[in-house]
Protein backbone atom coordinates (compact mmCIF):
# COMPACT_ATOMS: atom_id res chain seq x y z
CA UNK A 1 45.98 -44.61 -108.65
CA UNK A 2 44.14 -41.21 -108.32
CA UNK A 3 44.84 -41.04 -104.69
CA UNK A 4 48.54 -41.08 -105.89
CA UNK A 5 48.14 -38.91 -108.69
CA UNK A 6 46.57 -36.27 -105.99
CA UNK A 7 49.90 -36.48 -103.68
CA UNK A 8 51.99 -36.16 -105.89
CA UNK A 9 50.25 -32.96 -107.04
CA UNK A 10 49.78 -32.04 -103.47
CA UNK A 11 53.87 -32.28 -103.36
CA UNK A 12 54.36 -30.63 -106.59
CA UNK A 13 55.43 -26.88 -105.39
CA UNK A 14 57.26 -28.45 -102.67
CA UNK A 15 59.35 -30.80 -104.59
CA UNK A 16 59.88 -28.10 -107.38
CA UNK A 17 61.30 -25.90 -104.68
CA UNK A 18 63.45 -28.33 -103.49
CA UNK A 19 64.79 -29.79 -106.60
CA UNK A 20 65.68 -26.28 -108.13
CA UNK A 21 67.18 -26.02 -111.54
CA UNK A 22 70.10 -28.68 -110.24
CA UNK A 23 68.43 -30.99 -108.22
CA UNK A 24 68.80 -32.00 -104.28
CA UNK A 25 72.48 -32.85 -102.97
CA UNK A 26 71.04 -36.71 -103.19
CA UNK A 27 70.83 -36.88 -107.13
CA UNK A 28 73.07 -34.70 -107.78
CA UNK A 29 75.86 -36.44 -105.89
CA UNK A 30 74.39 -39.82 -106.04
CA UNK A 31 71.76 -40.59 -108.57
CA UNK A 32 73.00 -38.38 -111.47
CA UNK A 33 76.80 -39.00 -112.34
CA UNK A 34 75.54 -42.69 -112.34
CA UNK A 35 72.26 -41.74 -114.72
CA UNK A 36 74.80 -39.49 -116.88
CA UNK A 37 77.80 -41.95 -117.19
CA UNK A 38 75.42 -45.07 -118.99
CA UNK A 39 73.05 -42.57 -120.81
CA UNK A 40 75.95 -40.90 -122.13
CA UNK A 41 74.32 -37.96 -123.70
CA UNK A 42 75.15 -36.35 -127.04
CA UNK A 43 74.17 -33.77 -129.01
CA UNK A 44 71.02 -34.31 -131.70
CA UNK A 45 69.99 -37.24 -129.09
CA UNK A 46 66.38 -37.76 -129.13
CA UNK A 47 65.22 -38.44 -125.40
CA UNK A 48 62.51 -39.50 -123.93
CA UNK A 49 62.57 -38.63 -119.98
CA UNK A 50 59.66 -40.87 -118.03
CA UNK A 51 58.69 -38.95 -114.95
CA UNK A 52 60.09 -35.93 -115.35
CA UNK A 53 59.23 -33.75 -112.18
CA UNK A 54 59.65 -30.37 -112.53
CA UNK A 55 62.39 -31.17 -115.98
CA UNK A 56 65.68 -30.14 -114.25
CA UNK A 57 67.41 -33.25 -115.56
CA UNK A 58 65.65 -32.81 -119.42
CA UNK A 59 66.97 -29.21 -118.92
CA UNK A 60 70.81 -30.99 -118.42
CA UNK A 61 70.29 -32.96 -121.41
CA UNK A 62 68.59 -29.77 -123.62
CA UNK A 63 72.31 -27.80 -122.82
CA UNK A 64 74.16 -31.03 -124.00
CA UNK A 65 72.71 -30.48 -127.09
CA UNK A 66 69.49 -33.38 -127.30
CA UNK A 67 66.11 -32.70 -127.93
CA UNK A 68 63.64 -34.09 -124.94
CA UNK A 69 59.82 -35.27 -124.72
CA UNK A 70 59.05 -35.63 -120.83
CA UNK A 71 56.05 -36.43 -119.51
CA UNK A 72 54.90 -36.53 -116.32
CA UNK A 73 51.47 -37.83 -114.57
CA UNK A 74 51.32 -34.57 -112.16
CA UNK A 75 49.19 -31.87 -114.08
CA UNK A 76 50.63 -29.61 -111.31
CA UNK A 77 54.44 -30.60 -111.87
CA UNK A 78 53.98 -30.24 -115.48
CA UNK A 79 53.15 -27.11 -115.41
CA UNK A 80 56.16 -26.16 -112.62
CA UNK A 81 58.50 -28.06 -115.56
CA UNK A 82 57.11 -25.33 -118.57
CA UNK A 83 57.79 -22.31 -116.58
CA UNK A 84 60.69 -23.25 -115.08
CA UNK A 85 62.32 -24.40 -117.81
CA UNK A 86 60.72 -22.17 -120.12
CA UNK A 87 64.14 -21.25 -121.73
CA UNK A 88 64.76 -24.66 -123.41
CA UNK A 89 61.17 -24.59 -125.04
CA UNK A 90 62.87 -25.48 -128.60
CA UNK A 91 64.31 -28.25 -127.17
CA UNK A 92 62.03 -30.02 -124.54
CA UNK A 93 58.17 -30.71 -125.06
CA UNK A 94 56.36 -31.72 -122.16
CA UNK A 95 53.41 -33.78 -121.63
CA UNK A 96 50.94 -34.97 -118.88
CA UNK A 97 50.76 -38.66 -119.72
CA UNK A 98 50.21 -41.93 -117.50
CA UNK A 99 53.04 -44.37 -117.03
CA UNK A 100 50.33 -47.01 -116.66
CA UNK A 101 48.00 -46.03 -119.18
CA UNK A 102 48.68 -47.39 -122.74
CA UNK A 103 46.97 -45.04 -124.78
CA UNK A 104 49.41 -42.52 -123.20
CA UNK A 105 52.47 -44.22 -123.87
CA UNK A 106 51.15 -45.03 -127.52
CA UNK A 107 50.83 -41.15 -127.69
CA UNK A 108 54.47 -40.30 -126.81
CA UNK A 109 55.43 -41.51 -130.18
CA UNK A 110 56.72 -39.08 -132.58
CA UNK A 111 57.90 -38.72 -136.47
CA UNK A 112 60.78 -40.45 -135.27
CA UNK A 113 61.91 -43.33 -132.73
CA UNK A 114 63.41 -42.01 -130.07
CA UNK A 115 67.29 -43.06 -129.28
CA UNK A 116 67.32 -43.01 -125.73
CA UNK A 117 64.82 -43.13 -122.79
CA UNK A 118 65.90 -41.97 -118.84
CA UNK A 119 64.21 -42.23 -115.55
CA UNK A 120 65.52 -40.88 -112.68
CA UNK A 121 64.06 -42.34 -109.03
CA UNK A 122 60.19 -43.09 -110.76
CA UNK A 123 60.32 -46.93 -110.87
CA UNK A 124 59.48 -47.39 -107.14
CA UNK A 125 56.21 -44.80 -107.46
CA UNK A 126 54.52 -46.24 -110.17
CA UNK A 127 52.13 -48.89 -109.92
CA UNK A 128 52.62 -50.72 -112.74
CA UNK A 129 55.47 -50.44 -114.49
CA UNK A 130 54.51 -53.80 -117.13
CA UNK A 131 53.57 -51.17 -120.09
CA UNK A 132 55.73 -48.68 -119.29
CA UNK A 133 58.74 -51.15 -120.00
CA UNK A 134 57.13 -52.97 -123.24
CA UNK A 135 56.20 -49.40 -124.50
CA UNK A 136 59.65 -47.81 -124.18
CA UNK A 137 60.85 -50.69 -125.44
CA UNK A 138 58.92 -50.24 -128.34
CA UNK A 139 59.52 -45.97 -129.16
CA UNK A 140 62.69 -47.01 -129.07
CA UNK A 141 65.34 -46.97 -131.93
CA UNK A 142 67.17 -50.79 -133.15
CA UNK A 143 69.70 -50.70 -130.07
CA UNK A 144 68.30 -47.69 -127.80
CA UNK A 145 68.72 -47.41 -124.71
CA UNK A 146 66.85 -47.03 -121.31
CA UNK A 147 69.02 -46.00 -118.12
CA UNK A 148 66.52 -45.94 -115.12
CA UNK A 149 67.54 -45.26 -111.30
CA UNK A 150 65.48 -46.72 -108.61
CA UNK A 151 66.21 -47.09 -104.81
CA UNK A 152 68.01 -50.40 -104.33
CA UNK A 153 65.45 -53.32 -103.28
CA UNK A 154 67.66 -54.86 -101.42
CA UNK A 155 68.34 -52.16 -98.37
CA UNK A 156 65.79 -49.64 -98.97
CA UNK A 157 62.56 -50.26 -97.64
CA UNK A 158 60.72 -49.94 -94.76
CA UNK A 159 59.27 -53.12 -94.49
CA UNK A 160 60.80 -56.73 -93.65
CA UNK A 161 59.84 -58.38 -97.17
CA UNK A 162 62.20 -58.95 -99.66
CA UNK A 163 60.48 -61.19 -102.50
CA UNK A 164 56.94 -60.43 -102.35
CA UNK A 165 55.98 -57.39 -104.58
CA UNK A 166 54.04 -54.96 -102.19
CA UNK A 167 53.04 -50.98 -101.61
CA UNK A 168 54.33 -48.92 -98.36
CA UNK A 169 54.03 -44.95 -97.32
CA UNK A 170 56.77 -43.13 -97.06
CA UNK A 171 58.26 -39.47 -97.21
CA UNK A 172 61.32 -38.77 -99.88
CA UNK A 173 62.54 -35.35 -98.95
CA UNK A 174 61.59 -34.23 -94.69
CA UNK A 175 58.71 -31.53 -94.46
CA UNK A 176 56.68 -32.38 -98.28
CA UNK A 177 53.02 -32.17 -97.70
CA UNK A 178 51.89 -35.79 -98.55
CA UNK A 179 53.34 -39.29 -97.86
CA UNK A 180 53.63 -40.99 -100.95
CA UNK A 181 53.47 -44.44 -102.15
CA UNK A 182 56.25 -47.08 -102.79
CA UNK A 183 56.19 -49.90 -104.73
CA UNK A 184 58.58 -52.55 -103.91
CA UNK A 185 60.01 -54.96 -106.09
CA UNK A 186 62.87 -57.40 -105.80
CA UNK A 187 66.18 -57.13 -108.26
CA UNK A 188 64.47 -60.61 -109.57
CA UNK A 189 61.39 -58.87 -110.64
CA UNK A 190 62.79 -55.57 -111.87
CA UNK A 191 65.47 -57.54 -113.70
CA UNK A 192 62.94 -60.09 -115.53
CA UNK A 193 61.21 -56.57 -116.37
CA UNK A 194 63.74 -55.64 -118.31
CA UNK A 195 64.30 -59.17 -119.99
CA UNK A 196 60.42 -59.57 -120.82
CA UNK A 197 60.02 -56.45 -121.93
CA UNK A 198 62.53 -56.75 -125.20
CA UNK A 199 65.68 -55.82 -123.71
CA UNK A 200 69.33 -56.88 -122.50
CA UNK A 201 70.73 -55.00 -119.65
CA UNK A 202 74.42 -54.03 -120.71
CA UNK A 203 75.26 -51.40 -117.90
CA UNK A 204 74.47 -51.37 -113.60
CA UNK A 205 75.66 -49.67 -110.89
CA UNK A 206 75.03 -49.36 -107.61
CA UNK A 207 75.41 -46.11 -105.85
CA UNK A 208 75.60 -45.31 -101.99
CA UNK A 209 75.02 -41.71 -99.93
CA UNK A 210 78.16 -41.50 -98.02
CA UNK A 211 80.93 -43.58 -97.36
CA UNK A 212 78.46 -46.87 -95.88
CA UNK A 213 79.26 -50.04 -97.28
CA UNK A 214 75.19 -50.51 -98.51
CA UNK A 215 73.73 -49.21 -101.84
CA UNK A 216 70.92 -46.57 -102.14
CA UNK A 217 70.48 -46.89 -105.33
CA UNK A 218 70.42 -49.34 -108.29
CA UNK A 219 70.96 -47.83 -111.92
CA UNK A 220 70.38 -50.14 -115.30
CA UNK A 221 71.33 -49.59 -118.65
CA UNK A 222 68.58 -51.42 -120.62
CA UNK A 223 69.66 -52.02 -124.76
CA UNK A 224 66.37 -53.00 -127.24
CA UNK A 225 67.78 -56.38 -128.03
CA UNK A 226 68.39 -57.05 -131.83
CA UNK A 227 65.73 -58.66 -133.97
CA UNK A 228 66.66 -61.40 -134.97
């Protein structure tokens, strides 16, 4: 876990720089119409955006009017989110938290429940993702939402196993400083996640880089199910 936390603070300036203020041609073109479309931000939305990076995507929700907590488990990227987005401070807070630590999701909760919850590309670098589910799940509103993107389990990975949940090294954008660590897990698992967790899954897409005929990129539109 801290060996993680430490690349991913290694890659922090790196990534910053190569996300920007709009993000890399690979979520802008294929991870974030997707994200956009289910989350279907409004104005006075209250978000909640898990593994944030350096908050270019809370900064796209801030101009369409919602207000944003994001957290991130980077101390680095955190602070590469405050300054660059420094101009939407009334509307985004930011927080180092743990997406595996449950006295850090406890603390994301606010005066009020939050509507809707985003991740974009985190699901696949953390851990375990067991609390992070049941605690959305729970600082959610009656019939919030959680749209999450992760790479597609069934054609990305570099390994041959499908069904076994299991950890590889990898690089996401050429040239950053550290490898860092994938967690694999099949649409089974990810889906019974969601189910477990207190939700129904009312919106997925799969989205592909280019014009090939396999998906990059799974995105699911998880609704808190009713009480009954």
């Amino acid at each position: 876990m801290e060996e993680s936390r430490n690349a991913w603070n290694a890659n922090a300036e790196f990534w910053d720089e190569q996300m920007g203020d709009a993000s890399n041609e690979f979520h802008r073109t294929v991870v974030r119409p997707g994200v956009s479309r289910l989350l279907n931000v409004q104005p006075g939305d209250f978000v909640l955006d898990v593994a944030c990076g350096n908050g270019n995507y809370s900064a796209y929700m801030a101009e369409r009017g919602a207000r944003v907590v994001a957290f991130d488990y980077s101390e680095k990227m955190i602070a590469l989110a405050r300054k660059r987005q420094k101009k939407y401070a009334g509307n985004i807070e930011f927080c180092v938290a743990d997406a595996t630590n449950e006295r850090d999701l406890m603390d994301l909760k606010r005066e009020k429940p939050y509507g809707k919850a985003v991740s974009n590309m985190a699901v696949m670098d953390i851990a375990d993702v067991t609390k992070l589910f049941f605690w959305v799940n729970k600082l959610l509103t009656a019939d919030g939402i959680f749209v999450f993107a992760t790479q597609h389990p069934c054609f990305v990975t570099l390994t041959d196993r499908y069904l076994t949940p299991h950890a590889y090294f990898g690089e996401a954008i050429l040239g950053q400083p550290q490898q860092q660590c994938y967690y694999h897990r099949s649409l089974q698992e990810i889906l019974g996640l969601c189910f477990s967790s207190g939700f129904v899954v009312d919106g997925f897409l799969e989205e592909r880089c280019g014009e090939k005929e396999t998906p990059d990129v799974i995105i699911v539109r998880a609704r808190k199910k009713a009480e009954l």
